[in-house]
N, C-alpha and C. Protein backbone atom coordinates (compact mmCIF):
# COMPACT_ATOMS: atom_id res chain seq x y z
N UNK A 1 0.83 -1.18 0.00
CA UNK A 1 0.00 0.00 0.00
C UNK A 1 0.88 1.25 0.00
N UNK A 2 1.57 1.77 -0.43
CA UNK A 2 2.63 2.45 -1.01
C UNK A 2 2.02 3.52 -2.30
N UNK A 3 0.71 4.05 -1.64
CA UNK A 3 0.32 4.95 -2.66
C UNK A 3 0.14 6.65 -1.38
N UNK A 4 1.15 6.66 -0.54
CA UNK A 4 0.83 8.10 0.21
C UNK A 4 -0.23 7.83 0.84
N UNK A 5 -0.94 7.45 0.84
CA UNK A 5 -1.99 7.47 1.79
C UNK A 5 -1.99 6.85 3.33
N UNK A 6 -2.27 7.87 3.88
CA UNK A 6 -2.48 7.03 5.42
C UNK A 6 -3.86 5.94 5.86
N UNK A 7 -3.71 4.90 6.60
CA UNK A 7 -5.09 4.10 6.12
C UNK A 7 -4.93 3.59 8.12
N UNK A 8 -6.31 3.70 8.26
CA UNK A 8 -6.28 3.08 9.55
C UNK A 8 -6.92 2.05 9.71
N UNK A 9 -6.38 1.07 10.06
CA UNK A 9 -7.61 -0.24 10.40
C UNK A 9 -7.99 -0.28 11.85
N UNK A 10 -9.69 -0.72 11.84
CA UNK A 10 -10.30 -0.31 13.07
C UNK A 10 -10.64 -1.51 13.84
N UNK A 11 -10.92 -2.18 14.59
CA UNK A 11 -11.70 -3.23 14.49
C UNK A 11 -12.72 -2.76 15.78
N UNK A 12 -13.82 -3.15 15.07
CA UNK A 12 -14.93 -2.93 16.12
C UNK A 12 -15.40 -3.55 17.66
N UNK A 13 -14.77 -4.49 17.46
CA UNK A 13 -14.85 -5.66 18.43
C UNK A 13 -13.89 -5.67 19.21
N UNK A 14 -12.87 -4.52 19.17
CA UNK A 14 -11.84 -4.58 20.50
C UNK A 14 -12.79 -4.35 21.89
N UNK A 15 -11.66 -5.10 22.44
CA UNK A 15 -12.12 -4.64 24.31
C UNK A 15 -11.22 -3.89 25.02
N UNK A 16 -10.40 -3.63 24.04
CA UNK A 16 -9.67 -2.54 25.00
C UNK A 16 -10.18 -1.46 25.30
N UNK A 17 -10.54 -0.86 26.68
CA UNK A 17 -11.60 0.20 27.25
C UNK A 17 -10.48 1.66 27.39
N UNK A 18 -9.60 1.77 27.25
CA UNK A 18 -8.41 2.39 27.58
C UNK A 18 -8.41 3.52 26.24
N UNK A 19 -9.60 3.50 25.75
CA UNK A 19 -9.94 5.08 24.33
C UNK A 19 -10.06 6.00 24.88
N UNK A 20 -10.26 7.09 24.05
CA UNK A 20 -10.98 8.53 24.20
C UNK A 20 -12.54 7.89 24.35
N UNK A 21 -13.44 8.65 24.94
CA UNK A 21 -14.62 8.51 24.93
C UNK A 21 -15.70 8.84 23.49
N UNK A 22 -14.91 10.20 22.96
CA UNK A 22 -15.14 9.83 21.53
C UNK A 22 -15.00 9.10 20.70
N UNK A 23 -13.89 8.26 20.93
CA UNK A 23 -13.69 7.01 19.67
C UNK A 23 -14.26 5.93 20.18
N UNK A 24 -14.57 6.08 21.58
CA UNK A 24 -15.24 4.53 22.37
C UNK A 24 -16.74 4.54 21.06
N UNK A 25 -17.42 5.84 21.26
CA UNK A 25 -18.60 6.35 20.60
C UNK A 25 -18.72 5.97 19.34
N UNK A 26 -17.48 6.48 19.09
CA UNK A 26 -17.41 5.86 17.65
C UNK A 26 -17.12 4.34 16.85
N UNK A 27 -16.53 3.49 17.81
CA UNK A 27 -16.36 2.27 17.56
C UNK A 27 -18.16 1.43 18.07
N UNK A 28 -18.59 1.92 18.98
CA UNK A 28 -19.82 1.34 19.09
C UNK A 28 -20.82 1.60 17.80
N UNK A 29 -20.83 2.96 17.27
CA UNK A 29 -21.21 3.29 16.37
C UNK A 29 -21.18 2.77 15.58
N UNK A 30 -20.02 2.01 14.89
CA UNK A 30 -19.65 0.79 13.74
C UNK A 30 -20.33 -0.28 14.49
N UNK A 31 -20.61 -0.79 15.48
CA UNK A 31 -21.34 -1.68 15.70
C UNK A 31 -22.68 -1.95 16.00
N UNK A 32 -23.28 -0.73 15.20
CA UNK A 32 -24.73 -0.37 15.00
C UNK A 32 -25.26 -0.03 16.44
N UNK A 33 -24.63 0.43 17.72
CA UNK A 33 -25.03 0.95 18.71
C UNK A 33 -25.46 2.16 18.75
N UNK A 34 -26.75 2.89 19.27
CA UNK A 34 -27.17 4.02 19.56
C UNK A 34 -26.66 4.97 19.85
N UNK A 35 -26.03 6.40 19.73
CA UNK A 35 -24.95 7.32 20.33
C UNK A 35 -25.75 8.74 19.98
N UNK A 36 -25.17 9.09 21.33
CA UNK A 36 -25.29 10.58 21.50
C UNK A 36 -24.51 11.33 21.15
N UNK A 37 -23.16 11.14 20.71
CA UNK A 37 -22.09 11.84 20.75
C UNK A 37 -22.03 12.76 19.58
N UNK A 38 -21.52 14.18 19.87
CA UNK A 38 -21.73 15.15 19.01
C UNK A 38 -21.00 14.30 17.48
N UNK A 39 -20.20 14.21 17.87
CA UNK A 39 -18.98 13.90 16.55
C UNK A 39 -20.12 12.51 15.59
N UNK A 40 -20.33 11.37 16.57
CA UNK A 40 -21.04 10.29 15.78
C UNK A 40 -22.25 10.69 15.29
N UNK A 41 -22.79 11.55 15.78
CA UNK A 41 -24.40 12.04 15.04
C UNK A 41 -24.03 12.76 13.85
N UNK A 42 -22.86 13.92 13.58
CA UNK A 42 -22.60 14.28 12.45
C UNK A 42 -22.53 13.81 11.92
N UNK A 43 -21.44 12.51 11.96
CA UNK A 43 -21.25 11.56 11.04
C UNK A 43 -22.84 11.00 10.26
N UNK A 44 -23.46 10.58 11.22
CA UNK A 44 -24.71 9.53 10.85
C UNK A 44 -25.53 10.58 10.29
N UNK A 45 -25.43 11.63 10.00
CA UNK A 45 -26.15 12.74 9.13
C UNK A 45 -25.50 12.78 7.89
N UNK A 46 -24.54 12.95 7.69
CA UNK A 46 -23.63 12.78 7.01
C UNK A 46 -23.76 11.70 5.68
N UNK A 47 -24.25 10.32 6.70
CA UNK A 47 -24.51 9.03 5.96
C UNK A 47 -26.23 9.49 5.09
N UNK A 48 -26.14 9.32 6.24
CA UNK A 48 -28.11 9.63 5.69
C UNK A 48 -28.06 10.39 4.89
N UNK A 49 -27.75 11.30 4.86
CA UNK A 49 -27.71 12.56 3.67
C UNK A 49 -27.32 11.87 2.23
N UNK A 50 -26.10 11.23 2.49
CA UNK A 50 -25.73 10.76 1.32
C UNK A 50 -26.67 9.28 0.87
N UNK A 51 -27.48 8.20 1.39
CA UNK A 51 -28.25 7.76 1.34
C UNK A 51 -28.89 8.27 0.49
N UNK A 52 -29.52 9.37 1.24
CA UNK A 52 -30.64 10.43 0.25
C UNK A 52 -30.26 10.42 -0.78
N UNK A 53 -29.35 11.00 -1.19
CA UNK A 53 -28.84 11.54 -2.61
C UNK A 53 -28.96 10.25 -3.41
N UNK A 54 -28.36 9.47 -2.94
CA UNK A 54 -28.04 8.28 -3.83
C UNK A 54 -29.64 7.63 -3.97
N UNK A 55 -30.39 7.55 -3.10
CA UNK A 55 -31.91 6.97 -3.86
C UNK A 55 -32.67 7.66 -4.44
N UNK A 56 -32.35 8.81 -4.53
CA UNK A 56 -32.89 9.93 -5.84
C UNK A 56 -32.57 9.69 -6.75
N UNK A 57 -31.09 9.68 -7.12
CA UNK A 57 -30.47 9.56 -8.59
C UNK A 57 -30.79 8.49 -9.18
N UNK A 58 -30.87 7.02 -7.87
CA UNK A 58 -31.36 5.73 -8.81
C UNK A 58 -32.86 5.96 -9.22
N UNK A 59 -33.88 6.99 -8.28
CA UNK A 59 -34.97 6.90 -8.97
C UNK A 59 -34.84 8.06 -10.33
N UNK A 60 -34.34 9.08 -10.17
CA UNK A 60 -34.19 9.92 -11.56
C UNK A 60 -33.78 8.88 -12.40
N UNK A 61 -32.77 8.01 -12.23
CA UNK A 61 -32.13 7.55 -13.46
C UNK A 61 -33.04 6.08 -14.55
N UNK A 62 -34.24 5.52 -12.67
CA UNK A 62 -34.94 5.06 -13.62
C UNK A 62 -36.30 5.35 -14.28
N UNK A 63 -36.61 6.66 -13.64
CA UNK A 63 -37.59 7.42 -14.41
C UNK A 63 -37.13 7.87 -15.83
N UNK A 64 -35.70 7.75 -15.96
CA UNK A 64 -35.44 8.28 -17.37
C UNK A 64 -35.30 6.90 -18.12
N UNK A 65 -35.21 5.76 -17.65
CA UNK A 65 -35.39 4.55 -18.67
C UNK A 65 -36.96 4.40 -19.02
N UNK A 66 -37.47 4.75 -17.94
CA UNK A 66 -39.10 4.47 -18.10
C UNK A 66 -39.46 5.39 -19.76
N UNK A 67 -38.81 6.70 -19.54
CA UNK A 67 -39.65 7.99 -19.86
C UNK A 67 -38.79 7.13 -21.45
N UNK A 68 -37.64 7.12 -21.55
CA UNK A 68 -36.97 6.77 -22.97
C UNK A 68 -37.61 4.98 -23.59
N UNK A 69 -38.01 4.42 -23.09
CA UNK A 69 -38.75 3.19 -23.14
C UNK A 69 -40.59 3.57 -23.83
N UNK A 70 -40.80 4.66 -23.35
CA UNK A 70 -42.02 5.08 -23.38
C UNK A 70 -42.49 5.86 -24.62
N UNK A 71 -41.08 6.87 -25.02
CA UNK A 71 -40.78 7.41 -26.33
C UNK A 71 -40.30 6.52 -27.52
N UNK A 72 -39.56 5.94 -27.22
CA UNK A 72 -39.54 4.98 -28.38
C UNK A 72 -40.81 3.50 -28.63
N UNK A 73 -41.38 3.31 -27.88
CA UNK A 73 -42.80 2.39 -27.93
C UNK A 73 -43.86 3.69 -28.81
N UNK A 74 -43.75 5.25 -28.47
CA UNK A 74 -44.28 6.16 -29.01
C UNK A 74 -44.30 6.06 -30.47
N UNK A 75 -43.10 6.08 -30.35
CA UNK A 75 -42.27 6.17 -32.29
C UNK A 75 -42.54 5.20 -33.34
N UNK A 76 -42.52 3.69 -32.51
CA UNK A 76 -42.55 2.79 -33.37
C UNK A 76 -44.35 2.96 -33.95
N UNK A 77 -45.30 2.86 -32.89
CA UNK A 77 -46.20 3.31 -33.07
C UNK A 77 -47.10 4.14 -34.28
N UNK A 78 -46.09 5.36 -33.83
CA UNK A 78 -46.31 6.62 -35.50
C UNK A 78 -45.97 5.98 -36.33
N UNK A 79 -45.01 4.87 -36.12
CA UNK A 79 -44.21 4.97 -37.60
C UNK A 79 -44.99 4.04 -38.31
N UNK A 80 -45.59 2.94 -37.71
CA UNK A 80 -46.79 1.94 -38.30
C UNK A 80 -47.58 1.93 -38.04
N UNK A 81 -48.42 2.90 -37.74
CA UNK A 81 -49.94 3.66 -38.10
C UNK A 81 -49.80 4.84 -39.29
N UNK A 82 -48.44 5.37 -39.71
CA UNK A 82 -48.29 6.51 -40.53
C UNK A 82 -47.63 5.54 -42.11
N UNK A 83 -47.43 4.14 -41.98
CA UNK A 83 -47.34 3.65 -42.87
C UNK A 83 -48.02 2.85 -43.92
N UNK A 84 -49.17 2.59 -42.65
CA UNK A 84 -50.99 2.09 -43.04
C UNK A 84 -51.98 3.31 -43.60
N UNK A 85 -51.70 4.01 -42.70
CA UNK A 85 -52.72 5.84 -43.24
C UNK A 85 -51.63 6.01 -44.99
N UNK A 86 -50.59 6.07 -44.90
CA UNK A 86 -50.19 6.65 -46.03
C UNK A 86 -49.36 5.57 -46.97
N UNK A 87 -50.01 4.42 -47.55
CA UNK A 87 -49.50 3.35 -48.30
C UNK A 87 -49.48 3.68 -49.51
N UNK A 88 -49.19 5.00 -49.87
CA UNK A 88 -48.76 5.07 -51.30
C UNK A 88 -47.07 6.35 -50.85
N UNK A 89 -46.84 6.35 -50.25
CA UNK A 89 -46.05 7.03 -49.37
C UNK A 89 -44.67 6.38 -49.70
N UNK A 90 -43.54 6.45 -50.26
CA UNK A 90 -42.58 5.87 -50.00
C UNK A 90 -42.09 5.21 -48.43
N UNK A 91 -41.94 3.45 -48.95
CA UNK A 91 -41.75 2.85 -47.38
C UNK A 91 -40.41 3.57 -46.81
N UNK A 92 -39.21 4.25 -47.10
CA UNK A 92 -38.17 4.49 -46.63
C UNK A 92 -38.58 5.88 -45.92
N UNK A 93 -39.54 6.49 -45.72
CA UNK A 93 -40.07 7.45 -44.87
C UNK A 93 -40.58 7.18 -43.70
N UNK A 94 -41.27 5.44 -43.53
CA UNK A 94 -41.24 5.13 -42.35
C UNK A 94 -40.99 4.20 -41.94
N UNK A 95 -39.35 3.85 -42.65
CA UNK A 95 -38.89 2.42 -41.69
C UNK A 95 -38.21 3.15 -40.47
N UNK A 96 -38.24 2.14 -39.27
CA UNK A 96 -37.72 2.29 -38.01
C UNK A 96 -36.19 2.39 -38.44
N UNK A 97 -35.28 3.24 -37.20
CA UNK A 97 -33.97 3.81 -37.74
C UNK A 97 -33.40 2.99 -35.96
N UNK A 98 -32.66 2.12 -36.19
CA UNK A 98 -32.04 1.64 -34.93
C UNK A 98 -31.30 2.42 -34.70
């Protein structure tokens, strides 16, 4: 690991009681325990927030498959009802264009 970066490994499950009371907070915290602590609630806002964001974008992103699924079922549509209405029409005006 020789890329500059500093990396800490945590483990949640120590018993050594001998922490800061903030990091005690915070190691319970990784172990899905309840906390009051100023620092761990930022954090868990922090998360949530970004939660948020991220199940918006998956729903924007699949409202836009819906909406592009919906336009092209549109198209094919025009294009063979506008080839039945107008059968003297050259067919290369309404073949489908992949």
């Amino acid at each position: 690991m020789d890329d500059g970066a500093v990396k800490i490994f945590l483990c949640s499950d120590g018993e050594l009681n001998n922490v800061e009371p903030d990091f005690k907070a915070f190691r319970d915290y990784m172990k899905g325990l309840p906390s009051k602590d100023d620092f761990v609630t930022e954090i868990d806002n922090l998360i949530a927030e970004i939660k948020s964001k991220e199940e918006r974008m998956g729903y924007m992103r699949f409202e836009m498959q819906m909406l592009e699924a919906m336009i092209l079922g549109v198209q094919k549509d025009l294009l063979k009802n506008a080839s039945a209405i107008f059968p003297q029409t050259s067919n290369s005006l309404f073949e489908e264009s992949n």
